[in-house]
Protein backbone atom coordinates (compact mmCIF):
# COMPACT_ATOMS: atom_id res chain seq x y z
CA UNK A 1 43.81 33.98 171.01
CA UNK A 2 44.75 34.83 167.49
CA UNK A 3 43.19 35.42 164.67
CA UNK A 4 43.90 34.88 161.12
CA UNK A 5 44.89 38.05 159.68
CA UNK A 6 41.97 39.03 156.67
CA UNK A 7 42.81 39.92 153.03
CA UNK A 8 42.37 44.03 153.04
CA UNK A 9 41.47 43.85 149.35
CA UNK A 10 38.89 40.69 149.50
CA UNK A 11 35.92 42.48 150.27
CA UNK A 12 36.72 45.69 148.45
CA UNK A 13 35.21 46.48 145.16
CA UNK A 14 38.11 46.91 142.04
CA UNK A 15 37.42 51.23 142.42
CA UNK A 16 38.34 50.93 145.99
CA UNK A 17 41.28 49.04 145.64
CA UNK A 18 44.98 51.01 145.42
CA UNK A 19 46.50 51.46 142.25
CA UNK A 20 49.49 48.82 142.98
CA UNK A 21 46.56 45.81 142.43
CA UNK A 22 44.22 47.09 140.04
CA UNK A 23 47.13 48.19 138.03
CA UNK A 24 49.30 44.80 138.33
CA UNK A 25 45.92 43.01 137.45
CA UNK A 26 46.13 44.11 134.25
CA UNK A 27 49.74 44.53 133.64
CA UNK A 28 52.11 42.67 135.63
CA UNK A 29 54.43 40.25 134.38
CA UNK A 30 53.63 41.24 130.88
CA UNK A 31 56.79 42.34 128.49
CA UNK A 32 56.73 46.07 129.00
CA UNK A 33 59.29 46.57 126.25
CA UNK A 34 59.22 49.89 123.77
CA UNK A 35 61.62 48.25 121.83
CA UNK A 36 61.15 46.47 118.55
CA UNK A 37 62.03 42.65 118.60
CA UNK A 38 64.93 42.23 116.00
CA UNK A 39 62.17 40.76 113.53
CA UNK A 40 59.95 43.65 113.52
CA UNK A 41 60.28 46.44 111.37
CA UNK A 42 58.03 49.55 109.81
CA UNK A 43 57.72 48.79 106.12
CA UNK A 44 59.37 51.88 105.16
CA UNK A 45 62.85 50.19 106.56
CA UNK A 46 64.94 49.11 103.90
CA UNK A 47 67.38 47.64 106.13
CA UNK A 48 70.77 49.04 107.27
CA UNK A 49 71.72 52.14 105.64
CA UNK A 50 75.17 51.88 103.47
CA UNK A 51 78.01 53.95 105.27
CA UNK A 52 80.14 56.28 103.81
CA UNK A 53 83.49 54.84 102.59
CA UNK A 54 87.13 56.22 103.20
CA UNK A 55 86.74 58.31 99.49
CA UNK A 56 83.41 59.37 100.52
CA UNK A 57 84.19 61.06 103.63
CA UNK A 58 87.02 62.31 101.86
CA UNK A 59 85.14 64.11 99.35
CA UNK A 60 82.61 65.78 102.25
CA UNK A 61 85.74 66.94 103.94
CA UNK A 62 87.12 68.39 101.16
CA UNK A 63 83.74 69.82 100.04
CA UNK A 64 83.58 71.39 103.40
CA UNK A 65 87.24 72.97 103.71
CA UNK A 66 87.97 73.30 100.07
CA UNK A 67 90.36 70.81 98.08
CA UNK A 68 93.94 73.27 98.57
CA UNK A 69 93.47 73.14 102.69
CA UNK A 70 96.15 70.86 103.86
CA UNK A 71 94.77 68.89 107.52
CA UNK A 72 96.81 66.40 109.77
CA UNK A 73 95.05 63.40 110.76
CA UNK A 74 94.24 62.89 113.65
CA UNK A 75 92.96 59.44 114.02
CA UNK A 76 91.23 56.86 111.99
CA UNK A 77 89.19 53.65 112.89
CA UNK A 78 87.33 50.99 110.68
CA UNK A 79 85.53 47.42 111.88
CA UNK A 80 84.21 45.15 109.70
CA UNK A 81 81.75 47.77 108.11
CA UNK A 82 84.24 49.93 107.27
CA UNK A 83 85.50 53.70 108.24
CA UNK A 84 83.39 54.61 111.50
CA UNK A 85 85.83 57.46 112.58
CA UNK A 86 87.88 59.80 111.46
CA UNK A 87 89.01 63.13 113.05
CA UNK A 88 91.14 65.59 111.25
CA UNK A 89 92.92 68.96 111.99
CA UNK A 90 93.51 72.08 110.46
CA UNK A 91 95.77 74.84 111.65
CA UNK A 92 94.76 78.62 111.69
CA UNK A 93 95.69 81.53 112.45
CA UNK A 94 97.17 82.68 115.76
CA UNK A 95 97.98 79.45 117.01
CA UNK A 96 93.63 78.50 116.45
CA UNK A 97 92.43 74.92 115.31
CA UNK A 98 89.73 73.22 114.46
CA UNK A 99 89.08 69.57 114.26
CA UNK A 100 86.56 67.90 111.72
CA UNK A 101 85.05 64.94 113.48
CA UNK A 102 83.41 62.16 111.29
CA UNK A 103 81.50 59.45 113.11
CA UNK A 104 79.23 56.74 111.62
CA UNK A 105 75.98 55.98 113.25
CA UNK A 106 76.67 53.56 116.69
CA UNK A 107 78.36 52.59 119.22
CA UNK A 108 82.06 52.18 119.33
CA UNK A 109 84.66 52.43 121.99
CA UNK A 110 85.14 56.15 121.42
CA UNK A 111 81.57 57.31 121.47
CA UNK A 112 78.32 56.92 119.88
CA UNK A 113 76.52 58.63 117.47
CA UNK A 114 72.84 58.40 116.48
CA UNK A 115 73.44 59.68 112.92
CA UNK A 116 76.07 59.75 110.72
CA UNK A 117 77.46 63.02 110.61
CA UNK A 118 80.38 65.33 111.09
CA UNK A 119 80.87 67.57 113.22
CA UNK A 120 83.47 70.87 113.97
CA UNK A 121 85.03 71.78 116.86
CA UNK A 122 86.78 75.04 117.31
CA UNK A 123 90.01 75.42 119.70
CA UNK A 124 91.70 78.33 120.78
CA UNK A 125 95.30 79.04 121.05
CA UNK A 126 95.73 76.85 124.40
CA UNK A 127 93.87 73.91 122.49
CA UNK A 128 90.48 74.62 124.79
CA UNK A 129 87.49 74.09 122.69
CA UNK A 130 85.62 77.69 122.01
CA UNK A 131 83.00 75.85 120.32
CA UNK A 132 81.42 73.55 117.48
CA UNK A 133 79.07 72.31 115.52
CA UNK A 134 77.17 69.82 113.09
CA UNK A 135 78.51 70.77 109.39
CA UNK A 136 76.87 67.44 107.29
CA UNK A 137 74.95 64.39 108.48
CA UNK A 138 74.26 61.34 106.17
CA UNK A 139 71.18 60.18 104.63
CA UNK A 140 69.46 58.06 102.76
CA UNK A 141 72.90 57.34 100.86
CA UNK A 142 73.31 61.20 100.61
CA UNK A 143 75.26 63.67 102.14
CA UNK A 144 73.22 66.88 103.69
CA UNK A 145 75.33 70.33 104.17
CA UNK A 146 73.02 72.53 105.96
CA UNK A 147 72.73 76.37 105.31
């Protein structure tokens, strides 16, 4: 004879009980997002910030290198915002290049960024990068060069 198999957790008090049901008691099937819903916002957000245009980045890359360096271009890419990349190349010495990188904030099929920014990356004679780094990053509807 059988007999009906008992509840483990019926006659248990809530301390007793393992963490799987006291913590699904109060928690499970509730929305766990960290995310914001699209309608919330802090009330410090203005909204999207304005990206850079063509001229713009053109000015920060010639404040950068100086208006007399000649660069090739390397490739450019716009959407229906506008310019969101733009990476350019300058020749040095030796057979050395470096290649000024400007990305605006999100996701495209080349990358992602999570500012706006440009970077530099530094190749040696056999085009292997030797190095690079963050030269500006956008703001607030300002450019920021750091020291």
């Amino acid at each position: 004879m059988t007999t009906p198999r008992q509840n483990v957790f019926e006659n248990q008090s809530p301390q007793a009980q393992p963490f799987s049901k006291t913590f699904c008691r109060g928690v499970c099937n509730k929305n766990m997002s960290f995310e914001k819903s699209p309608t919330q916002a802090h009330s410090s957000e203005k909204g999207p910030e304005k990206a850079p245009t063509v001229e713009e980045v053109r000015a920060i890359f010639e404040k950068l290198l100086g208006e007399s360096v000649a660069f090739e271009e390397v490739r450019m890419r716009e959407d229906a915002e506008g310019l969101y990349l733009w990476d350019i190349k300058i020749a040095g010495e030796d057979g050395e290049t470096k290649e000024y990188s400007y990305m605006r904030k999100g996701r495209y099929p080349e990358g992602q960024a999570l500012r706006t920014a440009v970077h530099v990356t530094f190749f040696d004679a056999d085009g292997m990068p030797t190095g690079g780094h963050s030269v500006a990053h956008f703001e607030n509807g300002a450019w920021n060069i750091p020291a």
